[in-house]
C-alpha atoms as a PDB file:
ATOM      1  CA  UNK A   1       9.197  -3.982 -13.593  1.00  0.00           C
ATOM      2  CA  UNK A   2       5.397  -3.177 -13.646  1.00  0.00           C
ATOM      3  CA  UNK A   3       6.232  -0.287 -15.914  1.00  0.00           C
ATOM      4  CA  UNK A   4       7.856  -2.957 -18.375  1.00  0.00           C
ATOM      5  CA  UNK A   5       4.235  -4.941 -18.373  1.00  0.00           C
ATOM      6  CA  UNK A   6       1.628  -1.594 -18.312  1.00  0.00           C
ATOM      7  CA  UNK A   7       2.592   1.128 -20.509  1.00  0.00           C
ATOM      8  CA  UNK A   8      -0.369   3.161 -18.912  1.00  0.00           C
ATOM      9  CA  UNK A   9       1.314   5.184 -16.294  1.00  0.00           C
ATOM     10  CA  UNK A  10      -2.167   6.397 -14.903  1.00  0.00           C
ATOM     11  CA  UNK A  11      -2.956   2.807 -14.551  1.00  0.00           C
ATOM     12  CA  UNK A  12       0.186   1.869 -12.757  1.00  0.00           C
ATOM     13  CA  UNK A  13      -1.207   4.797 -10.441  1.00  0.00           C
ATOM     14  CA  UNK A  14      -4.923   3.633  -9.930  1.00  0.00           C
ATOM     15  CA  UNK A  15      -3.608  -0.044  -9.374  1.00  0.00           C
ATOM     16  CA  UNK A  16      -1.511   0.922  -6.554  1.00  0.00           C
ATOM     17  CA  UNK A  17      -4.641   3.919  -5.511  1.00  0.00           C
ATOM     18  CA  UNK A  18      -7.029   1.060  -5.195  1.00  0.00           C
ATOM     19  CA  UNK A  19      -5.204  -2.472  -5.045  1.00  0.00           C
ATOM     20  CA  UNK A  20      -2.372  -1.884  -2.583  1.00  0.00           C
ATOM     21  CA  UNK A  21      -4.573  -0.712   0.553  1.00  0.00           C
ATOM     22  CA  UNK A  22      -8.502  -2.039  -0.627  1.00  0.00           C
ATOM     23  CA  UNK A  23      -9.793   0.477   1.924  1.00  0.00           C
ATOM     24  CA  UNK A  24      -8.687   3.306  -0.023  1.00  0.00           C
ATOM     25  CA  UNK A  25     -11.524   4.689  -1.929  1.00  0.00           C
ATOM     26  CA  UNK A  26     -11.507   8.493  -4.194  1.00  0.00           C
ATOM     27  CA  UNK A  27     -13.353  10.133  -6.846  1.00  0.00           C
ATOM     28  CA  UNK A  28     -12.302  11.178 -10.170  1.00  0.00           C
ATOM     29  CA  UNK A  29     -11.473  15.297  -9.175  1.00  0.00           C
ATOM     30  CA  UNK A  30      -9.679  14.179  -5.591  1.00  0.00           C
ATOM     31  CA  UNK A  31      -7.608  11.783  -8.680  1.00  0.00           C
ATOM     32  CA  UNK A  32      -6.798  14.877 -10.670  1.00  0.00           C
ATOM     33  CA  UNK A  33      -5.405  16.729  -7.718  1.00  0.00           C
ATOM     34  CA  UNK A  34      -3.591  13.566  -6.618  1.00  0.00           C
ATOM     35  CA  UNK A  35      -2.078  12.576  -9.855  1.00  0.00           C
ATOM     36  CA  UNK A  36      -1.529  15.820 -11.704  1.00  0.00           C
ATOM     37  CA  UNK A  37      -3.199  14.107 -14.575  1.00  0.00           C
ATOM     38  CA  UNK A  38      -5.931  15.276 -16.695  1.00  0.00           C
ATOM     39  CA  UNK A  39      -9.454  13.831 -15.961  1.00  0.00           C
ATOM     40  CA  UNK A  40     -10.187  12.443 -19.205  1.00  0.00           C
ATOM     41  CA  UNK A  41      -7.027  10.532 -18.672  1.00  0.00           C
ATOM     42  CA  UNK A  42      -8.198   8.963 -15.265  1.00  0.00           C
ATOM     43  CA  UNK A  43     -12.038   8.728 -16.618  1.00  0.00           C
ATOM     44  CA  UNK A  44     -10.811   6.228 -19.002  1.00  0.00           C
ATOM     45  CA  UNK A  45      -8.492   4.090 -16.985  1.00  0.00           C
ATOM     46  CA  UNK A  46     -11.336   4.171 -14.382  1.00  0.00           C
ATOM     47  CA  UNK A  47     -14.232   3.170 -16.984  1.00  0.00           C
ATOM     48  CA  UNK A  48     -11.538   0.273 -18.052  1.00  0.00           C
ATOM     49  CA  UNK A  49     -11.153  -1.181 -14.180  1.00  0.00           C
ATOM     50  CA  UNK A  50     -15.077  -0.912 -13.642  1.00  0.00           C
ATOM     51  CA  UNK A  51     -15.866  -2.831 -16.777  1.00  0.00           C
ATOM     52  CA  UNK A  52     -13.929  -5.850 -15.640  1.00  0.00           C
ATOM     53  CA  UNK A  53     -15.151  -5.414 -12.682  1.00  0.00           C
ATOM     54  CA  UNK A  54     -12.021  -4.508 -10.692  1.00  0.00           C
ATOM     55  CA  UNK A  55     -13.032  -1.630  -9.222  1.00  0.00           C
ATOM     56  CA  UNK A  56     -16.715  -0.932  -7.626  1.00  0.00           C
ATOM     57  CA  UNK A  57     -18.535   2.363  -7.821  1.00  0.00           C
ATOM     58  CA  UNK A  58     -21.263   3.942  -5.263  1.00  0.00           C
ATOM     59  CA  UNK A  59     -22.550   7.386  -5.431  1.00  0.00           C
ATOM     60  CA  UNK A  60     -22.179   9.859  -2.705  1.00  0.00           C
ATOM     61  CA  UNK A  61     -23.828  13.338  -3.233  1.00  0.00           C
ATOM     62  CA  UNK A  62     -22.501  13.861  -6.932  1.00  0.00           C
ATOM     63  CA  UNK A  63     -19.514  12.390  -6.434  1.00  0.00           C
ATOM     64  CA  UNK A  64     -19.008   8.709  -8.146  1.00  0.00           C
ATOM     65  CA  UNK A  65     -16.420   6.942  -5.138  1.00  0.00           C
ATOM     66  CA  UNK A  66     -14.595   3.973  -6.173  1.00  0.00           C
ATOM     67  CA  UNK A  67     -13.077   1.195  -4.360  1.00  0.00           C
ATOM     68  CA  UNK A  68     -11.147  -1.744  -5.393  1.00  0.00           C
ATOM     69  CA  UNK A  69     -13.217  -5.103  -5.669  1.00  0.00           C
ATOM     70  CA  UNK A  70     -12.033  -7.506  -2.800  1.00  0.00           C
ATOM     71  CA  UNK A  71     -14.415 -10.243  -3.860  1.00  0.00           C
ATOM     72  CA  UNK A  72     -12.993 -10.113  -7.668  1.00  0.00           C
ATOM     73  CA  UNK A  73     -10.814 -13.203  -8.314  1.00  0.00           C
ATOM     74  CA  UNK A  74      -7.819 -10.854  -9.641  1.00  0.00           C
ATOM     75  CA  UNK A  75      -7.853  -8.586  -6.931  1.00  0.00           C
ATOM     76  CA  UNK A  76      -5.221 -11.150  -4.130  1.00  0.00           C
ATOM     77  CA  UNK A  77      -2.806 -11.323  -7.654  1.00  0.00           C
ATOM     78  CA  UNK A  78      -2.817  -7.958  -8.880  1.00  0.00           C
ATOM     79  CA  UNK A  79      -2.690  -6.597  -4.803  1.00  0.00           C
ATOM     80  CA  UNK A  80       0.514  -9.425  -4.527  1.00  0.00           C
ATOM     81  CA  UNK A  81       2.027  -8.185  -7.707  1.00  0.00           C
ATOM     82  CA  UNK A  82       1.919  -4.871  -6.514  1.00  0.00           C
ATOM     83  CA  UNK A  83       3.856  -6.027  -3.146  1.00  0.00           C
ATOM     84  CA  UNK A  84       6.765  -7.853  -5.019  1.00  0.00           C
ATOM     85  CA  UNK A  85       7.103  -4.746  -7.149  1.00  0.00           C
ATOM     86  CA  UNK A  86       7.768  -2.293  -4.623  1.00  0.00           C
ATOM     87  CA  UNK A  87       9.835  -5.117  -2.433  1.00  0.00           C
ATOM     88  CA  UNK A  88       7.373  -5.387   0.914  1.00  0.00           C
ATOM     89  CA  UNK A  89       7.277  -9.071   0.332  1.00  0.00           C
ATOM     90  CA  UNK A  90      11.138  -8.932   1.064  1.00  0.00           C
ATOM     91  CA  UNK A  91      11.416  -6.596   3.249  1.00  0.00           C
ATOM     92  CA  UNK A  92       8.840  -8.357   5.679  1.00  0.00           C
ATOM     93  CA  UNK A  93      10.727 -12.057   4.606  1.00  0.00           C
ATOM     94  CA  UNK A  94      13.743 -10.453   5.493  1.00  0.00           C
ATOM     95  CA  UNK A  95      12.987  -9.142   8.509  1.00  0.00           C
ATOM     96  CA  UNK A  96      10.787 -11.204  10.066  1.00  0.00           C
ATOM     97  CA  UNK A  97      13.050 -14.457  10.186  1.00  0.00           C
ATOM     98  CA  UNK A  98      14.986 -14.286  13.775  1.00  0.00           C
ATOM     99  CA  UNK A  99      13.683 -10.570  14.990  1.00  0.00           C
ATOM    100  CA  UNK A 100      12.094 -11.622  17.994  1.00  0.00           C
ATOM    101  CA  UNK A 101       8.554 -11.323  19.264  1.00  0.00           C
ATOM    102  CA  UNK A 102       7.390  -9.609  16.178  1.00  0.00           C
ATOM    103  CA  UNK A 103       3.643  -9.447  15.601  1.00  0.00           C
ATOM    104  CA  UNK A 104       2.846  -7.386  13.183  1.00  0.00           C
ATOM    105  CA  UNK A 105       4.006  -5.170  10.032  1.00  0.00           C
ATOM    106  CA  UNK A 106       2.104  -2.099   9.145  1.00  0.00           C
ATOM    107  CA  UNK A 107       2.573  -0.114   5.690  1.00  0.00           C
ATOM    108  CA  UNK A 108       1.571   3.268   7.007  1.00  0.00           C
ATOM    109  CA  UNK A 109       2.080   6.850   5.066  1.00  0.00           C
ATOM    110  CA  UNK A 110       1.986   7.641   1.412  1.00  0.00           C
ATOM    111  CA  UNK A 111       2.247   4.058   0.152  1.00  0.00           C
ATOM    112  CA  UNK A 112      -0.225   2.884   2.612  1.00  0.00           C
ATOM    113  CA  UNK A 113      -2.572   5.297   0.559  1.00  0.00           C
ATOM    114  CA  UNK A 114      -1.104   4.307  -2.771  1.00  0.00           C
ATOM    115  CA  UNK A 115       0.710   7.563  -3.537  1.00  0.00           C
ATOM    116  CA  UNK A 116       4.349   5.959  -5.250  1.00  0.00           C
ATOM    117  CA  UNK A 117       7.330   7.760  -2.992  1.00  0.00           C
ATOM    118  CA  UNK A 118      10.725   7.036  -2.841  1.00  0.00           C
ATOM    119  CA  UNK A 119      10.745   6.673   0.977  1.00  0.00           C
ATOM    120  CA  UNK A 120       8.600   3.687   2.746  1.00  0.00           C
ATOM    121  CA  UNK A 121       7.292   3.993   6.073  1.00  0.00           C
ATOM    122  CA  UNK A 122       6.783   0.407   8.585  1.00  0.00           C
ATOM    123  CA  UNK A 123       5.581   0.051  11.704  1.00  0.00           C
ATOM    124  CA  UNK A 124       6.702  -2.943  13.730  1.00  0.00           C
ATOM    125  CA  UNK A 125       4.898  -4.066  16.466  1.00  0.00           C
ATOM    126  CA  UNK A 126       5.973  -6.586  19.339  1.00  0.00           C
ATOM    127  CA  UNK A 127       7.732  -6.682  22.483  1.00  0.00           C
ATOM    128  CA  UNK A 128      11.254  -7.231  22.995  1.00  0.00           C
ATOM    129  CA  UNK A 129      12.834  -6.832  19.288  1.00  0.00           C
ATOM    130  CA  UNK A 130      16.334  -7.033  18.426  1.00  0.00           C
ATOM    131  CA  UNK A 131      16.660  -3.505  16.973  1.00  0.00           C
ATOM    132  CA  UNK A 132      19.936  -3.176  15.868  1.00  0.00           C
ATOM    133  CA  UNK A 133      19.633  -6.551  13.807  1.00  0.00           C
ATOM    134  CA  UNK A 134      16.308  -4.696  12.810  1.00  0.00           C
ATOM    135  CA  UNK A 135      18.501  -2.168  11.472  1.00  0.00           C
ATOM    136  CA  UNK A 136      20.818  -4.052  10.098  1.00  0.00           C
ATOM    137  CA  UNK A 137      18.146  -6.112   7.879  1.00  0.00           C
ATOM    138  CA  UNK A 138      16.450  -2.493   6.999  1.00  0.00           C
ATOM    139  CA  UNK A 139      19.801  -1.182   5.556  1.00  0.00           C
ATOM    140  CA  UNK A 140      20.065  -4.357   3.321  1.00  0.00           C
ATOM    141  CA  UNK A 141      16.127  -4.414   2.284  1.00  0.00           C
ATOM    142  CA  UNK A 142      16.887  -0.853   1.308  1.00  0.00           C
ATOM    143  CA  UNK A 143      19.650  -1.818  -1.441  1.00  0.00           C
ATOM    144  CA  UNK A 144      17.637  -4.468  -2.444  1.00  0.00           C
ATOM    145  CA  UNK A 145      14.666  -2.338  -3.592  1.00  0.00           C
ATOM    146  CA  UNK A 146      16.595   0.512  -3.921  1.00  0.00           C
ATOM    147  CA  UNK A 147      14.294   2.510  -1.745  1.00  0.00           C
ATOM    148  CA  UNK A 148      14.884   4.071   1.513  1.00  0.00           C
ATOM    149  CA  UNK A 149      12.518   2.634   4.509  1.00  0.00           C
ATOM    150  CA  UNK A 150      11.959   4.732   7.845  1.00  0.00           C
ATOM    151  CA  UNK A 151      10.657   2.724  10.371  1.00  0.00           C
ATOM    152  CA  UNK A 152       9.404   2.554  13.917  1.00  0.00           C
ATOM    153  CA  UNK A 153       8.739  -0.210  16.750  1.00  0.00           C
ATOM    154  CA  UNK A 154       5.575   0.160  18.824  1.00  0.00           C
ATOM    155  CA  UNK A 155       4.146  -2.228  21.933  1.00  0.00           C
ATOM    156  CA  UNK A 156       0.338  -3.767  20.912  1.00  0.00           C
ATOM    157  CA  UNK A 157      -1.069  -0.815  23.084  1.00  0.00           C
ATOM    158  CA  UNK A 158       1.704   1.991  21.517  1.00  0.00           C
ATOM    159  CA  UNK A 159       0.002   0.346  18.366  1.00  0.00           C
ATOM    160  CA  UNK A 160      -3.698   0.477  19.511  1.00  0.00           C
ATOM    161  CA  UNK A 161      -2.610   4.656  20.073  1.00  0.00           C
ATOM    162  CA  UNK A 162      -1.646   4.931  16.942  1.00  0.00           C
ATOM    163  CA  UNK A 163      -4.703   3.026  14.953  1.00  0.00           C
ATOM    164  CA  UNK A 164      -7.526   4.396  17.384  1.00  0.00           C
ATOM    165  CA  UNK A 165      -7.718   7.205  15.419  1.00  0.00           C
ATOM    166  CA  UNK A 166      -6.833   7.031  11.833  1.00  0.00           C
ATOM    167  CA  UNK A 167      -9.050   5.788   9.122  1.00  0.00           C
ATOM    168  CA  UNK A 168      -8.399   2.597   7.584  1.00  0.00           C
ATOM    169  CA  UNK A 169      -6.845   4.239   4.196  1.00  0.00           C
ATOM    170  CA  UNK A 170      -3.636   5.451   6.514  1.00  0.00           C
ATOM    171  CA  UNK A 171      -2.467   1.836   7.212  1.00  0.00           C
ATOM    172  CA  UNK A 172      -2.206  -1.718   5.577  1.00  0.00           C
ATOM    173  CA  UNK A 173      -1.494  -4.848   7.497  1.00  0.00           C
ATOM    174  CA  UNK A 174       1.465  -6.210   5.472  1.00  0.00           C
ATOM    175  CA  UNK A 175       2.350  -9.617   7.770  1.00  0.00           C
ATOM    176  CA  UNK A 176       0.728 -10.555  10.743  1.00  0.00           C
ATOM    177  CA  UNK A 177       0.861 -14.003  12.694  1.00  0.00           C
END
């Protein structure tokens, strides 16, 4: 679908670099690696976003950083678009609805740091969820987006563990109550 609207591969990549998970933040070489793409390329696309004034810039030694622009008025519609196009808005409607106790959804992994990937990884946490109608919903979320999700189900302090030492770019709250 988003492919259909931006021609621009390496802009399909920044958008979901910078405006799925608006803590991640990169420079134009760490891109390069990340992309396989030439610089010029990703200088371009980059110049574009900061223009507009979706993307912010700092500098840090001689590295230019960027980071998406939370306070821009695009940034909630381009950061939902990029939900409904990979299917996390249904796999979290899905699931959700009759699961139990369920408090939170977490994006963690390669999509969580905006790296596309045919696998997605969830954490859900709460006490006391039904897991095999967990399962059950995963295995139809997965034909719906065509994707295949791993997931796992942590406690509040299993989930505490597993936050108290990651940066913010490894995770992204995707539901919460």
């Amino acid at each position: 679908m988003l492919d259909a609207l931006i021609t621009s591969k390496t802009r399909i990549k920044l958008m979901m670099k910078f405006f799925l998970n608006s803590s991640s933040e990169s420079y134009l070489r760490n891109l390069e690696e990340e992309f396989s793409e030439s610089t010029n390329a990703i200088r371009i696309e980059l110049n574009k976003f900061e223009k507009a004034g979706l993307l912010n810039s700092r500098m840090e030694g001689n590295k230019k950083m960027f980071r998406a622009n939370v306070q821009h008025p695009l940034f909630p519609n381009i950061h939902n678009l990029l939900l409904k196009h990979f299917g996390f808005d249904q796999i979290i409607e899905k699931t959700v609805k009759n699961l139990g106790a369920i408090e939170q959804v977490f994006l963690v992994g390669k999509f969580a740091k905006g790296i596309d990937t045919e696998i997605i990884d969830l954490i859900f946490m709460g006490e006391g969820l039904n897991k095999n109608y967990l399962a059950e919903l995963i295995e139809k979320a997965e034909e719906i987006i065509s994707r295949k999700i791993r997931y796992l189900v942590f406690t509040r302090i299993e989930m505490k563990k597993y936050l108290e030492h990651r940066p913010s770019t490894d995770f992204l709250l995707l539901w919460g109550k």
